[in-house]
Protein backbone atom coordinates (compact mmCIF):
# COMPACT_ATOMS: atom_id res chain seq x y z
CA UNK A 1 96.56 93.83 97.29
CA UNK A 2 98.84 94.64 94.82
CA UNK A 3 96.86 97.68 93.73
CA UNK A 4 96.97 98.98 97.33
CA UNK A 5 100.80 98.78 97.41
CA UNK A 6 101.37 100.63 94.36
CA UNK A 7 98.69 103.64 96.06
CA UNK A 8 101.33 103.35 99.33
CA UNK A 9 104.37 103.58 97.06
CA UNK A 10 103.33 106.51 94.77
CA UNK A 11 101.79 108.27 97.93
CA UNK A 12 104.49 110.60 97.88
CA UNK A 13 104.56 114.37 98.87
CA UNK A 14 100.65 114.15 97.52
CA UNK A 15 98.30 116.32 99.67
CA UNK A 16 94.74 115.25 98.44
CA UNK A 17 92.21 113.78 100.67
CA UNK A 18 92.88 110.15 99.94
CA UNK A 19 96.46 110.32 100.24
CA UNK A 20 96.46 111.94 103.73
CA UNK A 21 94.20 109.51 105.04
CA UNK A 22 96.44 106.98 103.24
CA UNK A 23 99.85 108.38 104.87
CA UNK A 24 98.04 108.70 108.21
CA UNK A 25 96.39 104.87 108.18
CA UNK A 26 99.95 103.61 108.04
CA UNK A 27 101.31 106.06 110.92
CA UNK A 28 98.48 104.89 112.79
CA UNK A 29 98.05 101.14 112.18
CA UNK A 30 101.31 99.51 110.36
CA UNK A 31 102.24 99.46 106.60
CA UNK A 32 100.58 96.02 105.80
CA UNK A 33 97.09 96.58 108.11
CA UNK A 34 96.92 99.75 105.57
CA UNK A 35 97.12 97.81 102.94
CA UNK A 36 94.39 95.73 103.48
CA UNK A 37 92.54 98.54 104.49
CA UNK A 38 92.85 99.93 101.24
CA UNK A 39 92.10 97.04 99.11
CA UNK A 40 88.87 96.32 100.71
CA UNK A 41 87.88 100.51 100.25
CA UNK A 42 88.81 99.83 96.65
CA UNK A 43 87.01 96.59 96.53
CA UNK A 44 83.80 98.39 97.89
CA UNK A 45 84.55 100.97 95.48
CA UNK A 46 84.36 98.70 92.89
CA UNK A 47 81.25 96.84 94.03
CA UNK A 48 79.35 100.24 94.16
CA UNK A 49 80.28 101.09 90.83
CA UNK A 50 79.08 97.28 89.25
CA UNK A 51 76.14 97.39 91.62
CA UNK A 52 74.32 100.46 90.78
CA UNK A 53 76.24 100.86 86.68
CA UNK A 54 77.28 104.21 87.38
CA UNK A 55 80.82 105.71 86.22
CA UNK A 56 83.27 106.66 89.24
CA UNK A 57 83.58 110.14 89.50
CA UNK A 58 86.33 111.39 91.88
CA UNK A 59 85.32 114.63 93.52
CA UNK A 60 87.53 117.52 92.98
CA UNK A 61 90.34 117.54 96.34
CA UNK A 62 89.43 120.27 98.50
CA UNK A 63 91.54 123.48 98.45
């Protein structure tokens, strides 16, 4: 949970993929259901990266 806040905080003017889906989960649902929304994304993350041993590799934002 704490990781999610500190995505939210930094969110910023940022323009990349994540952080517009980010900005508009909160608009849409509430600060703290986004938040829990992003931990579990991160947790699943996380599991698919233990799960299978690959590295994360962000793809490149699009232009």
């Amino acid at each position: 949970m704490m990781g999610a806040k500190a995505i939210l905080s930094g969110l910023g003017e940022k323009q990349d993929r994540f952080s517009r889906w980010a900005r508009s989960l909160v608009e849409r649902r509430g600060y703290w259901k986004a938040v829990v929304a992003i931990a579990a994304k991160n947790a699943r993350l996380a599991w698919a990266v233990l799960r299978f041993g690959e590295e994360f590799r962000l793809r490149q934002a699009d232009a």
